[in-house]
N, C-alpha and C. Protein backbone atom coordinates (compact mmCIF):
# COMPACT_ATOMS: atom_id res chain seq x y z
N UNK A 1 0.81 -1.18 0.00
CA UNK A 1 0.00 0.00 0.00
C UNK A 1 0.87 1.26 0.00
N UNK A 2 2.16 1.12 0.94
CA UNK A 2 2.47 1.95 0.49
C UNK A 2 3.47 2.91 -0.80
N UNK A 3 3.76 1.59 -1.21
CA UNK A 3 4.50 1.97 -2.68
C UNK A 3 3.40 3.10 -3.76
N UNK A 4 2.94 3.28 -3.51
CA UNK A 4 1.22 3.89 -4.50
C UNK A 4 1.30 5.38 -3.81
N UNK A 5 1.99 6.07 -2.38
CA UNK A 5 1.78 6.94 -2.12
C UNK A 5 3.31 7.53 -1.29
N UNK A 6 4.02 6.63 -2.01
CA UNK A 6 5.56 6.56 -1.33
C UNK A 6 6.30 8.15 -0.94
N UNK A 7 5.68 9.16 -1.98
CA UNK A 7 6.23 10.45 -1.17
C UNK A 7 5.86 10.80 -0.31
N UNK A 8 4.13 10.51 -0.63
CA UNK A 8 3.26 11.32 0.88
C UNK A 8 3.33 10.75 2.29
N UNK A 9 3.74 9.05 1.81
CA UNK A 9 4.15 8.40 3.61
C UNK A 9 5.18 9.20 3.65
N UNK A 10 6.41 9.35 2.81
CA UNK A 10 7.91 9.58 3.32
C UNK A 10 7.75 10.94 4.28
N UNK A 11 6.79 11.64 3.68
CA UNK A 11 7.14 12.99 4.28
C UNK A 11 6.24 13.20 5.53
N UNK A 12 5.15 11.81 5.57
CA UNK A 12 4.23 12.54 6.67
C UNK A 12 5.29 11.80 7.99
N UNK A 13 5.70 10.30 7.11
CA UNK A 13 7.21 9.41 8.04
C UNK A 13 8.02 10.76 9.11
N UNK A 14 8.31 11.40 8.09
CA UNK A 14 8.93 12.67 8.53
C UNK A 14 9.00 13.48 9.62
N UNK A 15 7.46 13.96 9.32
CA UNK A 15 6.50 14.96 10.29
C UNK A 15 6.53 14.60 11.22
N UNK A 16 6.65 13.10 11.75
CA UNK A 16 6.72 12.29 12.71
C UNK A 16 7.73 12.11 14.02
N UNK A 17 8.76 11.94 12.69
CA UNK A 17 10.10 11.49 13.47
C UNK A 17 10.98 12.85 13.47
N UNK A 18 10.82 13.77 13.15
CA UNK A 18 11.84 14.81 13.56
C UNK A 18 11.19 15.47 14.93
N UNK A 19 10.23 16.08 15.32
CA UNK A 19 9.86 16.22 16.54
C UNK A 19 10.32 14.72 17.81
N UNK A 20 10.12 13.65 17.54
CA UNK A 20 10.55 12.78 18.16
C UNK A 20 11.83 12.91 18.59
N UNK A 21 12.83 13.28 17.39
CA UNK A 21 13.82 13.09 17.20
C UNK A 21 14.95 14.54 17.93
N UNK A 22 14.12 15.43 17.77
CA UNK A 22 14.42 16.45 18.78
C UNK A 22 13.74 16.54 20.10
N UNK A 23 12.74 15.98 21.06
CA UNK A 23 12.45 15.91 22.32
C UNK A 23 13.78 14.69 22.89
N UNK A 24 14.09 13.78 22.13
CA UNK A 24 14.60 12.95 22.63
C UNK A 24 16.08 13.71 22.75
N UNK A 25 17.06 14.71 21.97
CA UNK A 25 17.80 15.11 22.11
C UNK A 25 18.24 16.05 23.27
N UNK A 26 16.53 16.69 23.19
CA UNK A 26 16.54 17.81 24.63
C UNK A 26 16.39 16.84 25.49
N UNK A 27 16.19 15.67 25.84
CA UNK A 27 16.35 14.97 27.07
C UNK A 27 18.10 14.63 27.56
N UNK A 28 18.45 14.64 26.07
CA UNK A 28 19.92 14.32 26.42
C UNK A 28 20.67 15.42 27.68
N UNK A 29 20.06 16.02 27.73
CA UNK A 29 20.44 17.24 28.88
C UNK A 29 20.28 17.00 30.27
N UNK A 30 19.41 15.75 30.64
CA UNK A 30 18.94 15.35 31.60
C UNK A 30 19.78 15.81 32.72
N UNK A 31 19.59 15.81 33.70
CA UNK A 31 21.15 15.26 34.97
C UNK A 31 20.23 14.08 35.58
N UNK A 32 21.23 13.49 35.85
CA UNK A 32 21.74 11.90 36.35
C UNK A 32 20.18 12.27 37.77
N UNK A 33 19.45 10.85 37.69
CA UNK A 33 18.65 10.93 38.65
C UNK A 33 17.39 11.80 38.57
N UNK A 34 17.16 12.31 37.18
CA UNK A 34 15.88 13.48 36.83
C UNK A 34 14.73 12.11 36.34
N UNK A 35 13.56 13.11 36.51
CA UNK A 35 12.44 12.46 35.96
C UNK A 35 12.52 12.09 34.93
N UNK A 36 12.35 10.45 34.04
CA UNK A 36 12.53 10.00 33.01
C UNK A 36 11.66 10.02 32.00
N UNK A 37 10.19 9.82 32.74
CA UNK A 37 9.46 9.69 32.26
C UNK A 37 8.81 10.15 30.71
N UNK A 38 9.34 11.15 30.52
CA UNK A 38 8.95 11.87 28.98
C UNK A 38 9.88 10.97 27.94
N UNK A 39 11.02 10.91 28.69
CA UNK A 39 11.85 10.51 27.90
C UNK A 39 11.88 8.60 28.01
N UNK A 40 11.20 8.02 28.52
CA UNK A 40 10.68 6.72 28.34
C UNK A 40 9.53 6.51 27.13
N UNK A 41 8.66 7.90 27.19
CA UNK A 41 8.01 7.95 26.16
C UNK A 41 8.27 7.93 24.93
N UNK A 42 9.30 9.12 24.79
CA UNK A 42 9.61 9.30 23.46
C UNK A 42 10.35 8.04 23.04
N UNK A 43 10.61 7.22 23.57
CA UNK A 43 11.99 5.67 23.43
C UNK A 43 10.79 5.20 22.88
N UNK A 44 9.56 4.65 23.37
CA UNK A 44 8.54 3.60 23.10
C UNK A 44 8.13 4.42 21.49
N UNK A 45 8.05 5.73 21.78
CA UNK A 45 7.55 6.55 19.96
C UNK A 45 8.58 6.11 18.95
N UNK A 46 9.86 6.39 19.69
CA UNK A 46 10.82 6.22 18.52
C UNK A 46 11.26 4.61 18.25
N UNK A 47 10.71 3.81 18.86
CA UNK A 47 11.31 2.15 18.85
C UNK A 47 9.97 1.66 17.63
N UNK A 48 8.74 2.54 17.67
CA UNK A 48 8.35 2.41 16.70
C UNK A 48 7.89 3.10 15.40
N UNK A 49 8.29 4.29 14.92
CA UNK A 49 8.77 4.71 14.26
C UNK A 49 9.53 4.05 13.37
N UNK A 50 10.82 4.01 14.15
CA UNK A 50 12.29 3.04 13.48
C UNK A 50 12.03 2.42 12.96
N UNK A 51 11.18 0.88 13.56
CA UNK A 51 10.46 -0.04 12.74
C UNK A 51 9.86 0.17 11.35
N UNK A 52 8.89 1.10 11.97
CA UNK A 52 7.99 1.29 10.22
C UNK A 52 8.93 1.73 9.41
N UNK A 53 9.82 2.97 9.77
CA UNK A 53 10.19 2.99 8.65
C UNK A 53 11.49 2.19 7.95
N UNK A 54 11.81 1.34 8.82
CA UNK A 54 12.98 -0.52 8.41
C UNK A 54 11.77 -0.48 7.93
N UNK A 55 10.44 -1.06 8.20
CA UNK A 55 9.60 -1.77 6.72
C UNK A 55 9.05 -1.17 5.42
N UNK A 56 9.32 0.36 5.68
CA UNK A 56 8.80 0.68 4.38
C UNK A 56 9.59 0.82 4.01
N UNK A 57 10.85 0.91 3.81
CA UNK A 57 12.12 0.77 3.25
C UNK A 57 12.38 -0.59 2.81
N UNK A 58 12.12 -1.70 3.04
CA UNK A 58 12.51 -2.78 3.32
C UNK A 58 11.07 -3.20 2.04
N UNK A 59 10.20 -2.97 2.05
CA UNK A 59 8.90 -3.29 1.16
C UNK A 59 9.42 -2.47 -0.01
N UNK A 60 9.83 -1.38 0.05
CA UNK A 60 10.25 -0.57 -1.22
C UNK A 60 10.98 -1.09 -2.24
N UNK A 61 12.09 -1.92 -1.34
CA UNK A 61 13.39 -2.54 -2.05
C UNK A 61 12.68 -3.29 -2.60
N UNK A 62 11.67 -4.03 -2.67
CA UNK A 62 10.73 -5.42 -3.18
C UNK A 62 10.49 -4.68 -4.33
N UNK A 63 10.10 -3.80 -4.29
CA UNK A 63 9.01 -3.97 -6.01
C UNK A 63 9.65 -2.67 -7.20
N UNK A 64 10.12 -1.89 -6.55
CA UNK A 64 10.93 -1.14 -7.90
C UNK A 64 12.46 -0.11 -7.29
N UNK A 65 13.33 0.13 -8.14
CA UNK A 65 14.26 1.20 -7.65
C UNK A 65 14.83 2.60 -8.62
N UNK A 66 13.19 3.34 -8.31
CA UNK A 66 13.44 4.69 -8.88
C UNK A 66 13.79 5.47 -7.95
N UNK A 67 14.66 6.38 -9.28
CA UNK A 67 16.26 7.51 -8.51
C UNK A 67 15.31 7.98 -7.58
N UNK A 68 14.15 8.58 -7.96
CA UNK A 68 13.34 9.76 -6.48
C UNK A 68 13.32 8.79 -5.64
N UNK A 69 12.91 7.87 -5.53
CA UNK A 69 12.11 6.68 -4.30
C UNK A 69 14.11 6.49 -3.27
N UNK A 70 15.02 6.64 -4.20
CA UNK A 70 16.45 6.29 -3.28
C UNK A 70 16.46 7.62 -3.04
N UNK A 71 16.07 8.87 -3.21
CA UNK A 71 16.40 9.77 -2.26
C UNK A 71 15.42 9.87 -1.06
N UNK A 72 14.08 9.31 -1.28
CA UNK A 72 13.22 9.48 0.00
C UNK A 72 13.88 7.80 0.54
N UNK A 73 14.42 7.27 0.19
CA UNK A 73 15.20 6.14 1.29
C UNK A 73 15.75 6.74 1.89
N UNK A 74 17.20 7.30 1.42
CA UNK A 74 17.76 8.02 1.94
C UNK A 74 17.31 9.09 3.29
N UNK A 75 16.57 9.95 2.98
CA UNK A 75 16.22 11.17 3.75
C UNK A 75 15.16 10.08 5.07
N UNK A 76 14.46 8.98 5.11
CA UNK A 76 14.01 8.37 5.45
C UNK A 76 14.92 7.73 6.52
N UNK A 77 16.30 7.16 5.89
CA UNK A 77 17.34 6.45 6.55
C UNK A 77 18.31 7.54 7.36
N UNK A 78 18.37 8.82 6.91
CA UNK A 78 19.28 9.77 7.33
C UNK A 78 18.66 10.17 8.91
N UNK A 79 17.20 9.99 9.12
CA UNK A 79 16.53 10.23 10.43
C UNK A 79 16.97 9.07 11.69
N UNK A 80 17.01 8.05 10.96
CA UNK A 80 17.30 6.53 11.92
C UNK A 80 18.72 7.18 12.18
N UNK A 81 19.63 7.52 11.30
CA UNK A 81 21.03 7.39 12.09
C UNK A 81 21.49 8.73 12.33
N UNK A 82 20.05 10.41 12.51
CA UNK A 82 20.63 10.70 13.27
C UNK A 82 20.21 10.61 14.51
N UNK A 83 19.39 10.14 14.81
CA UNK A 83 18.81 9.37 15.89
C UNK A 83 20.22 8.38 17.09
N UNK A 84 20.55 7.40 16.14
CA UNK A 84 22.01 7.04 16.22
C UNK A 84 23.26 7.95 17.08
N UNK A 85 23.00 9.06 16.00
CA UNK A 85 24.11 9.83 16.77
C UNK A 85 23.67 10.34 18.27
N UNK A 86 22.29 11.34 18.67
CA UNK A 86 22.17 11.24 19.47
C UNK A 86 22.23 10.29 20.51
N UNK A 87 21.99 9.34 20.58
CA UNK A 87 21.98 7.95 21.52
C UNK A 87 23.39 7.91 21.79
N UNK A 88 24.31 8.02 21.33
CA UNK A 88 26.10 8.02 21.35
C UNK A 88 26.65 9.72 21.95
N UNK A 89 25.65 10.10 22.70
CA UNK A 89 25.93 11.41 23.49
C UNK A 89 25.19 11.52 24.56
N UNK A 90 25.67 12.57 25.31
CA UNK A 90 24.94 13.13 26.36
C UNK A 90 24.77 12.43 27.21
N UNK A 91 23.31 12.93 28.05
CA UNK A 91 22.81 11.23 29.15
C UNK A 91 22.87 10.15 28.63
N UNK A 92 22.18 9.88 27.05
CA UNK A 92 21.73 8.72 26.92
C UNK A 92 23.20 7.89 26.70
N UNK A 93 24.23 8.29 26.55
CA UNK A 93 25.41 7.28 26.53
C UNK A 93 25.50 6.88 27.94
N UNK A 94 24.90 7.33 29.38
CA UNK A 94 25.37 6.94 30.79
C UNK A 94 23.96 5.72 30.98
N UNK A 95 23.11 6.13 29.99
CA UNK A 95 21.84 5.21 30.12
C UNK A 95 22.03 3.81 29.42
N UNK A 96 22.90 3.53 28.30
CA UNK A 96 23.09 2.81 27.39
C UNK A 96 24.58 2.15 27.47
N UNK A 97 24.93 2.44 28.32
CA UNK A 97 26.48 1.63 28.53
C UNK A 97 26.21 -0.10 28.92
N UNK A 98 27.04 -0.71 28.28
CA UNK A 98 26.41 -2.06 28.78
C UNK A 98 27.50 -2.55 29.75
N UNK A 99 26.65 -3.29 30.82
CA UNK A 99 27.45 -3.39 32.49
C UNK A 99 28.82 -4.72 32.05
């Protein structure tokens, strides 16, 4: 379904994950021992997010590979890893260290 409307998901994909993608950064500011809670939220928004858009990326690759459709991969994929980068800073690196 969504190959038939592939710009208008990509961009509403979008609308989505950049607000996500900046609350979760302003949490990176946290100090050690603050209320988590917003920022537990935004983890559960963005764990699925991520997903959909691994599958509409992942369904895309299935059925055709036009040049526009690899730049909304792209701009699609460029959100997941800067997502990435945040997670590799701030609090969330003291949250994410493995024991």
């Amino acid at each position: 379904l969504c190959r038939f409307q592939y710009e208008d998901l990509s961009k509403y994909l979008c609308s989505l994950t950049d607000p996500l993608v900046k609350g979760f950064t302003e949490c990176g500011n946290l100090a050690p021992g603050a209320d988590v809670s917003r920022l537990l939220l935004l983890e559960g928004q963005l764990t699925w997010i991520v997903y959909i858009i691994g599958a509409v990326i992942r369904g895309r690759l299935n059925s055709s590979s036009a040049e526009s459709q690899e730049s909304i991969d792209g701009d699609l994929a460029a959100r997941v890893f800067a997502l990435l980068r945040v997670m590799d800073s701030g609090f969330h690196t003291q949250r994410y260290v493995l024991s």
